[in-house]
Protein backbone atom coordinates (compact mmCIF):
# COMPACT_ATOMS: atom_id res chain seq x y z
CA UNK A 1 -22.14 -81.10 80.66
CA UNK A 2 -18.91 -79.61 81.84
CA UNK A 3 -17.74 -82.62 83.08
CA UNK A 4 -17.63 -84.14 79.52
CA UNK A 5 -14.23 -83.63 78.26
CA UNK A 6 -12.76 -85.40 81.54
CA UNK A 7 -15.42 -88.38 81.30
CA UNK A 8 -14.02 -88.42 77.92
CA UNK A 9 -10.33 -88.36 78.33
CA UNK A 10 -10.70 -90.90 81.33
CA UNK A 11 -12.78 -93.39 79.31
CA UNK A 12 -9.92 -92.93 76.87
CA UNK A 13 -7.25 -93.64 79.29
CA UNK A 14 -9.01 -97.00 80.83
CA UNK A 15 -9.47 -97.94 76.66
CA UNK A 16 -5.77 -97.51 76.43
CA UNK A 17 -4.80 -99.20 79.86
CA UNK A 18 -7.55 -100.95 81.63
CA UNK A 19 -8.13 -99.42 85.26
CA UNK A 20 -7.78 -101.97 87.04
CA UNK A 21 -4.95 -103.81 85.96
CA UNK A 22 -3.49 -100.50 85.83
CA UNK A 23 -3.89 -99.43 89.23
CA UNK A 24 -2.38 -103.04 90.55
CA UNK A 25 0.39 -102.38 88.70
CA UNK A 26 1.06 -98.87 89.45
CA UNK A 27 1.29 -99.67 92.59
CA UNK A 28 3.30 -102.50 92.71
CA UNK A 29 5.82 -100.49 89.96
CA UNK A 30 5.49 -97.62 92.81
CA UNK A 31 7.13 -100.00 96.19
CA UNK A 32 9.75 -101.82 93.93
CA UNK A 33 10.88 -98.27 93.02
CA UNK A 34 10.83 -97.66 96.59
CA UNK A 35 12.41 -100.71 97.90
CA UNK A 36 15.00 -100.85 95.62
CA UNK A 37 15.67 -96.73 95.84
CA UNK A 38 16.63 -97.56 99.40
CA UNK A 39 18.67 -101.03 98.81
CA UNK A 40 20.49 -99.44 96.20
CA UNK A 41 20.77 -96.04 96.19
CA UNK A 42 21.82 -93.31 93.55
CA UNK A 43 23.39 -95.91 91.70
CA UNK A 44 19.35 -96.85 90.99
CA UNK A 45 18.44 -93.62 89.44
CA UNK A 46 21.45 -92.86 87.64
CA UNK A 47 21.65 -91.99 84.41
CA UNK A 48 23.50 -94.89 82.51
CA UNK A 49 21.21 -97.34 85.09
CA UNK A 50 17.95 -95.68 83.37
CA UNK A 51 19.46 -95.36 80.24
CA UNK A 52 20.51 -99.71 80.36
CA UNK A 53 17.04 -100.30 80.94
CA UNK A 54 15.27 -98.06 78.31
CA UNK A 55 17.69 -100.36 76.02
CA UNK A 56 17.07 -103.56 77.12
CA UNK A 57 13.32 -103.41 76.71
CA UNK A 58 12.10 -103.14 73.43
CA UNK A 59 13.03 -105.98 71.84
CA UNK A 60 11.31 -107.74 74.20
CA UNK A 61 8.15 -105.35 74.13
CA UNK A 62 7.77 -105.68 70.35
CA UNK A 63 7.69 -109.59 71.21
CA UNK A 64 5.38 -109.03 73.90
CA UNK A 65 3.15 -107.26 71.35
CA UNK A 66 3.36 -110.47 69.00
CA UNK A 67 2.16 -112.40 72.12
CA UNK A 68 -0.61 -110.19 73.16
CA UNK A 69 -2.24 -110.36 69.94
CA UNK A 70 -2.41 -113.89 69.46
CA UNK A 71 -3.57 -114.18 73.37
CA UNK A 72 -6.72 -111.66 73.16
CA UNK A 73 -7.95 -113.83 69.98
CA UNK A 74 -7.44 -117.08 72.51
CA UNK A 75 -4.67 -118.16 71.15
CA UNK A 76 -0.98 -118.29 71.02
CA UNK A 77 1.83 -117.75 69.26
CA UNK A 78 4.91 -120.35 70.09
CA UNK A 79 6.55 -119.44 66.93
CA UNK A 80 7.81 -115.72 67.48
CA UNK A 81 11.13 -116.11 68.43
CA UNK A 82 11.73 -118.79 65.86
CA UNK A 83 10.38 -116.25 63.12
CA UNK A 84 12.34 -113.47 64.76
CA UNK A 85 15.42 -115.21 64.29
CA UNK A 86 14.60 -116.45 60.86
CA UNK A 87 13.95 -113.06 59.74
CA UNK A 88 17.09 -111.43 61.45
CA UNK A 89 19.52 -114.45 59.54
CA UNK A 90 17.85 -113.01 56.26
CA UNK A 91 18.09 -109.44 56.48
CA UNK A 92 21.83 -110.15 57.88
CA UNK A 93 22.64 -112.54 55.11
CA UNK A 94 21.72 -109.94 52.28
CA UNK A 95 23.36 -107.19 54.09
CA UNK A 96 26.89 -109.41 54.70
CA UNK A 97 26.64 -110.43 50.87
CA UNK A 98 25.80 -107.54 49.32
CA UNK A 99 26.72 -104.53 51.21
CA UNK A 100 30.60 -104.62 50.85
CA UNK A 101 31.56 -102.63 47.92
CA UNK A 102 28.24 -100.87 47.63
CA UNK A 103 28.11 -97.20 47.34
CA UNK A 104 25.53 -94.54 47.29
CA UNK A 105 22.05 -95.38 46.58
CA UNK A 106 22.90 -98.93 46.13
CA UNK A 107 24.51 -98.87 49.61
CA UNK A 108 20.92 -97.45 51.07
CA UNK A 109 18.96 -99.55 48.77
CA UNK A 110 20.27 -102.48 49.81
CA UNK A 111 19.60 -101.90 53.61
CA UNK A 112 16.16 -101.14 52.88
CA UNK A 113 15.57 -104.42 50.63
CA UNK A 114 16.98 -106.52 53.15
CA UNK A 115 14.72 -105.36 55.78
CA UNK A 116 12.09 -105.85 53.71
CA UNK A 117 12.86 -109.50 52.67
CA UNK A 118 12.88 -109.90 56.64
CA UNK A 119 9.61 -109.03 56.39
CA UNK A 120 8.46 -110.60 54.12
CA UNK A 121 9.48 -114.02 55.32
CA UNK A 122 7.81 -112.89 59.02
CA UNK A 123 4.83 -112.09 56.51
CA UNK A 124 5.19 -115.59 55.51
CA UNK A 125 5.07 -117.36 58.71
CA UNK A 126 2.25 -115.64 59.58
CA UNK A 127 0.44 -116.55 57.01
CA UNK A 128 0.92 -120.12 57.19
CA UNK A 129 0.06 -119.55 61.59
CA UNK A 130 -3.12 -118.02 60.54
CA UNK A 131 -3.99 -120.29 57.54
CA UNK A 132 -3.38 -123.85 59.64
CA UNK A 133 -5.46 -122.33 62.67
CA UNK A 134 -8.30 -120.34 61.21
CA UNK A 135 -9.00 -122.42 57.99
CA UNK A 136 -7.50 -126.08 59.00
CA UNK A 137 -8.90 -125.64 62.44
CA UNK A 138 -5.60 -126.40 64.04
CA UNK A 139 -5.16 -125.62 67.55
CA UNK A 140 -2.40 -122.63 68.10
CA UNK A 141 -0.70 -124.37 70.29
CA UNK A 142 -0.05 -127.27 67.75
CA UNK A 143 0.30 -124.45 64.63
CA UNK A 144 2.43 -122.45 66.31
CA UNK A 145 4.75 -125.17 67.35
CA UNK A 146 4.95 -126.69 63.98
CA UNK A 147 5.88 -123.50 62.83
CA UNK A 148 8.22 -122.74 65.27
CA UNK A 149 10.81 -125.81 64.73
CA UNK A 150 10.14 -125.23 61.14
CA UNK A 151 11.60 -121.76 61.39
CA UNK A 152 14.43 -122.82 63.87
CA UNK A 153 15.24 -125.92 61.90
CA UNK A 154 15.90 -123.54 58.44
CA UNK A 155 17.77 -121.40 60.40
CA UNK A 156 20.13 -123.64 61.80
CA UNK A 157 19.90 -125.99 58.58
CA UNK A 158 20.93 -123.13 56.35
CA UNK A 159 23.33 -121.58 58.56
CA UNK A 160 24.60 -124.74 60.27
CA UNK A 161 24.34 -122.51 63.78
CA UNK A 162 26.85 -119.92 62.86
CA UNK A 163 26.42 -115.91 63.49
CA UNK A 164 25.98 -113.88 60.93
CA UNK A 165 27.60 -110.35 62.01
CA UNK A 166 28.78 -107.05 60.68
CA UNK A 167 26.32 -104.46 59.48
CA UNK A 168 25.97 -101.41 58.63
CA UNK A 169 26.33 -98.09 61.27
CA UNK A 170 22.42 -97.09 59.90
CA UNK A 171 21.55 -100.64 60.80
CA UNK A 172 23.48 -100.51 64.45
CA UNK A 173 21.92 -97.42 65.19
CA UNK A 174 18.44 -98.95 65.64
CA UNK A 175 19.56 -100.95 68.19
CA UNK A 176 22.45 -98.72 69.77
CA UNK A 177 22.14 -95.19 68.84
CA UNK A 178 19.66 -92.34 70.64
CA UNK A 179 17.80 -89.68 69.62
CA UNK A 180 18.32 -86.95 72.17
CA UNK A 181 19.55 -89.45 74.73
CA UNK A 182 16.54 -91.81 74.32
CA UNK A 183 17.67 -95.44 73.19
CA UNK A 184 16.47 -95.17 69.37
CA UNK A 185 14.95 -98.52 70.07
CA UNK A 186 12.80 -97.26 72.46
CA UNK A 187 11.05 -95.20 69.73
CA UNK A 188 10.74 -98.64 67.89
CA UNK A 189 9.01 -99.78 70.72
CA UNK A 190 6.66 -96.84 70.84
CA UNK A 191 5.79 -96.85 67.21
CA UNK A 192 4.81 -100.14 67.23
CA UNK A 193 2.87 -100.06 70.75
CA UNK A 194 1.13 -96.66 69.89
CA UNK A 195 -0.84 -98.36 66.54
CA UNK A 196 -1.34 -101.71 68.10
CA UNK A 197 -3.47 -99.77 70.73
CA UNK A 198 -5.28 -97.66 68.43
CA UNK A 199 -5.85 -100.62 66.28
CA UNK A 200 -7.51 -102.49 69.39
CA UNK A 201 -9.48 -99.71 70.10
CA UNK A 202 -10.06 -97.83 67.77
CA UNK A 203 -11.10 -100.08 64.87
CA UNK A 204 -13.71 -102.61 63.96
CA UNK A 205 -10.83 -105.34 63.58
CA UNK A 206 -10.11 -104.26 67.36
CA UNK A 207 -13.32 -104.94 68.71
CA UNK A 208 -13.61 -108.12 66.15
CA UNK A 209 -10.05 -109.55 67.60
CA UNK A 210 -11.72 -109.15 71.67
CA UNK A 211 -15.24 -110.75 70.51
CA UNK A 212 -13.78 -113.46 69.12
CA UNK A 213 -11.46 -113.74 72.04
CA UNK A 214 -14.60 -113.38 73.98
CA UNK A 215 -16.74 -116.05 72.04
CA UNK A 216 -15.52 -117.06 68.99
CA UNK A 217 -18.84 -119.40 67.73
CA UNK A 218 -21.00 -116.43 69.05
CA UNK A 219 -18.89 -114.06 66.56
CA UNK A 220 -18.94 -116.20 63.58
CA UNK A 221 -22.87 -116.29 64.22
CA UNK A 222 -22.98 -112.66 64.26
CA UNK A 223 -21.76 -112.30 60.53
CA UNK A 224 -18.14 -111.71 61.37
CA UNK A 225 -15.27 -113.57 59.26
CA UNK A 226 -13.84 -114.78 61.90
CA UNK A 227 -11.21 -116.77 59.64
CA UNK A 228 -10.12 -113.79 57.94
CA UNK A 229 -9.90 -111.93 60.65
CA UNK A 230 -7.81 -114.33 62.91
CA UNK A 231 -5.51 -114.54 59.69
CA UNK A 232 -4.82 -111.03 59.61
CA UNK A 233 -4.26 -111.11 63.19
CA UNK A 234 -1.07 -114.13 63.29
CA UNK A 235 0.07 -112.26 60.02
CA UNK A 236 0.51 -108.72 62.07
CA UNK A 237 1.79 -111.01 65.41
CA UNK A 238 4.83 -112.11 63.03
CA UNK A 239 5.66 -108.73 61.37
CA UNK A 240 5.65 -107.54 64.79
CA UNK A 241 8.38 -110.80 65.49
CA UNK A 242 9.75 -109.07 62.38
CA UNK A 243 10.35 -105.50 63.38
CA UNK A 244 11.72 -107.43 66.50
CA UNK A 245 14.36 -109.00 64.71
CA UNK A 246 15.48 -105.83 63.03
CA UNK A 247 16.25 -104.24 66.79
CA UNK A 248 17.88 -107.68 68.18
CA UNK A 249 20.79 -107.66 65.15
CA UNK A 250 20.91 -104.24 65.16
CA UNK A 251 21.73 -104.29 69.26
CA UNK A 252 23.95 -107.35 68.90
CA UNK A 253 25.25 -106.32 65.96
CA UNK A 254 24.84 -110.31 64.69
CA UNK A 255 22.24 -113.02 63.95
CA UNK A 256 21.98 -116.47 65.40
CA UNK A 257 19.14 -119.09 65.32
CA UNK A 258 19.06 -119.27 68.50
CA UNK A 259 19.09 -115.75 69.90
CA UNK A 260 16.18 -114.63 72.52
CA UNK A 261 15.19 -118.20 73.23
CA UNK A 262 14.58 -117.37 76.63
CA UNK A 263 12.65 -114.42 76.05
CA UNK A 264 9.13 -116.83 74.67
CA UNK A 265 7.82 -117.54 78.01
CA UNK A 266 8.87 -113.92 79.32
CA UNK A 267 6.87 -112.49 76.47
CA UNK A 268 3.81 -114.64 77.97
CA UNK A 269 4.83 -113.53 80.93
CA UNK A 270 4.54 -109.90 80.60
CA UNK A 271 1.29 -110.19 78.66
CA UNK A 272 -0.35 -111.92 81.43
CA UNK A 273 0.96 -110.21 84.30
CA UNK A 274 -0.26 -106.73 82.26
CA UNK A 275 -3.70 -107.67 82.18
CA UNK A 276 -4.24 -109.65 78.81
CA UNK A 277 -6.47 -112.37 79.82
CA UNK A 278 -5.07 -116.15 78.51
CA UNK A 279 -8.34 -117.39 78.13
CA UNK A 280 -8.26 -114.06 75.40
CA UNK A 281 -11.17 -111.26 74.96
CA UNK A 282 -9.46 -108.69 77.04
CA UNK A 283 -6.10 -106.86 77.68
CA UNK A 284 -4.85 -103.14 76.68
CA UNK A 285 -1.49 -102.38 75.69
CA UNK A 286 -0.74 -99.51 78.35
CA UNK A 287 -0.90 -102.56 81.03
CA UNK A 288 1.66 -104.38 78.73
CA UNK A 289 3.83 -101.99 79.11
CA UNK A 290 3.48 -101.40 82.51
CA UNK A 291 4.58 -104.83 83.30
CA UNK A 292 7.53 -104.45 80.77
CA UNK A 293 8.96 -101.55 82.49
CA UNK A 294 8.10 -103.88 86.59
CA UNK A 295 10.16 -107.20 85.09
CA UNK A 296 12.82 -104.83 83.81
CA UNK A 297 12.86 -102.84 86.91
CA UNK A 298 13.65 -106.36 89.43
CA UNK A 299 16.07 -107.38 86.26
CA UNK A 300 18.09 -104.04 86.22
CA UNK A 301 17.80 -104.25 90.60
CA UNK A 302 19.06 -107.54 90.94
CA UNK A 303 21.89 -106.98 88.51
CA UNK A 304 23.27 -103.82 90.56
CA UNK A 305 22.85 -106.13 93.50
CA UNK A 306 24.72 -109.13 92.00
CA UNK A 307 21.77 -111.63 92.53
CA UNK A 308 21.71 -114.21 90.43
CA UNK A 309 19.55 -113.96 87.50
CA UNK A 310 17.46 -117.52 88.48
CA UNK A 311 16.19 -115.45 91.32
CA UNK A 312 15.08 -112.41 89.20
CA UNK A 313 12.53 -115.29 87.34
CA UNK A 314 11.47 -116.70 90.63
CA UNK A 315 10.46 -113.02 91.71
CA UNK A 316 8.77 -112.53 88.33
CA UNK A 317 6.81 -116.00 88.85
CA UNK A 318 5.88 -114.99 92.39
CA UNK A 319 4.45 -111.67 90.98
CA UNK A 320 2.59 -113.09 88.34
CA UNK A 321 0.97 -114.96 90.90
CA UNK A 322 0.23 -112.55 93.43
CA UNK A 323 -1.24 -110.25 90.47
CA UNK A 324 -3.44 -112.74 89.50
CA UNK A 325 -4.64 -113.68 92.97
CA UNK A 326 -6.05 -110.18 93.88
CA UNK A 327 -9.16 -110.21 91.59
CA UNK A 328 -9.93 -113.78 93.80
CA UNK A 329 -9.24 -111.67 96.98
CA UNK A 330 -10.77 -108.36 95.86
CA UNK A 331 -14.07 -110.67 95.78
CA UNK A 332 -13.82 -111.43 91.84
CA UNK A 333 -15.30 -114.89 90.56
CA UNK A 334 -12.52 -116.60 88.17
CA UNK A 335 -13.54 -116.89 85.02
């Protein structure tokens, strides 16, 4: 009996993280942090180096997060970026319009309607993701794709590729400012990561979103709306694109259709190489963001270096297949 409360906490820590995965990546996180301590130096674990990195990663964590919901249902989600960028032009085209000459309550009420209308036109991709796939039957790959150059074409089409810039200081702070010298985006990235994994597994819709990652005929068969729930599930993948939107024109201080374009294939990426299974019905979001913090960790390296950043995705290719060779190795049947 008095080992209880540890069974407990540890069974809550593998929920949060997977042990495995976890482990792998710990100690791969553990010799690039050696390895680069003694290529680089102090210049490594300095302050403003630490402080670069805690502010380059959330935006792309809150897109990772997108991407790891879609993959544990067995899907995808091609369309995130396209949606973030369509909600960013939004939310900066009511602030640029509106804002000047505002004062007072009108001044705040304005930021906060704006952000909302960005998410409600995230809302609205999502919805159209999760009707096409789970009631039309459409693969995600083909849904999410439609959607995407839908999205990218209305951005460009209605802003005929130009940036949108100059906010607010409120609205530059979520990308810029800290909070006790932690990037405030970070916190974003936190708030959003902390739910997602309670959600998973902590909730029936968690274990729902894994079954039908698992098995998704078996699930239907088992009484489970597996349409509704798979709706729910691209709608909270594109508010997540949303809230990602609000931290990449707050950093940049601008909007642009074609902002983060590279980041799609990181975000799948970083899900994969933290665990989340492409095949879907398993992943944890503490693995996630383990494998966030590794990719930024060889980005931040090779920049103090002066390697090109072509070589930093060739590493992060080579890791994601050495990671997902040492289940074969360990003596692991593929799936």
């Amino acid at each position: 009996m008095s080992n209880a409360p540890g069974l407990s906490l540890r069974r809550r820590m593998v929920g949060f993280a997977g042990s495995g995965t976890v482990a792998t990546l710990t100690l791969l996180l553990f010799a690039l942090w050696v390895v680069f301590a003694i290529t680089i130096g102090d210049r490594f674990f300095s302050v403003n180096t630490l402080q670069s990195m805690a502010f380059q990663m959330p935006e792309l964590g809150i897109l990772s997060l997108a991407m790891m919901l879609a993959l544990l249902s067995g899907g995808l989600n091609l369309s995130i970026i396209a949606t973030a960028n369509l909600s960013g032009l939004t939310i900066a085209f009511l602030l640029t319009h509106y804002i000047p000459g505002s004062q007072g309550l009108a001044w705040v009420g304005i930021q906060v309607l704006a952000i909302a209308a960005g998410f409600a036109v995230a809302a609205l991709v999502g919805l159209v993701n999760g009707f096409v796939i789970a009631y039309l039957g459409v693969s995600p790959i083909l849904a999410t794709l439609g959607t995407m150059t839908l999205c990218k074409g209305l951005a460009i089409g209605l802003t005929r590729g130009n940036v949108i810039s100059g906010f607010p200081e409120p609205i530059v702070f979520i990308g810029n400012g800290t909070v006790f010298g932690v990037p405030f985006a970070l916190i974003v990235l936190a708030l959003c990561a902390l739910p997602v994994a309670l959600m998973l597994n902590a909730t029936p819709f968690g274990a729902r979103v894994y079954m039908i990652g698992s098995n998704e005929k078996a699930t239907r068969y088992s009484g489970v709306d597996t349409r509704a729930v798979l709706l729910k599930l691209y709608v909270l993948s594109s508010l997540l694109a949303g809230v990602a939107a609000v931290v990449m024109l707050a950093r940049f201080n601008s909007a642009n259709a074609a902002y983060g374009e590279s980041y799609l294939l990181v975000t799948i990426l970083a899900a994969v190489l933290g665990g989340i299974d492409p095949f879907g019905g398993f992943g944890k979001v503490g693995g996630l963001l383990l494998a966030l913090i590794i990719l930024q960790v060889i980005s931040s390296a090779f920049n103090l270096l002066n390697l090109s950043q072509f070589l930093t995705l060739a590493i992060w290719g080579g890791i994601l297949i050495a990671v997902a060779a040492v289940p074969h190795f360990a003596g692991k049947a593929p799936r």
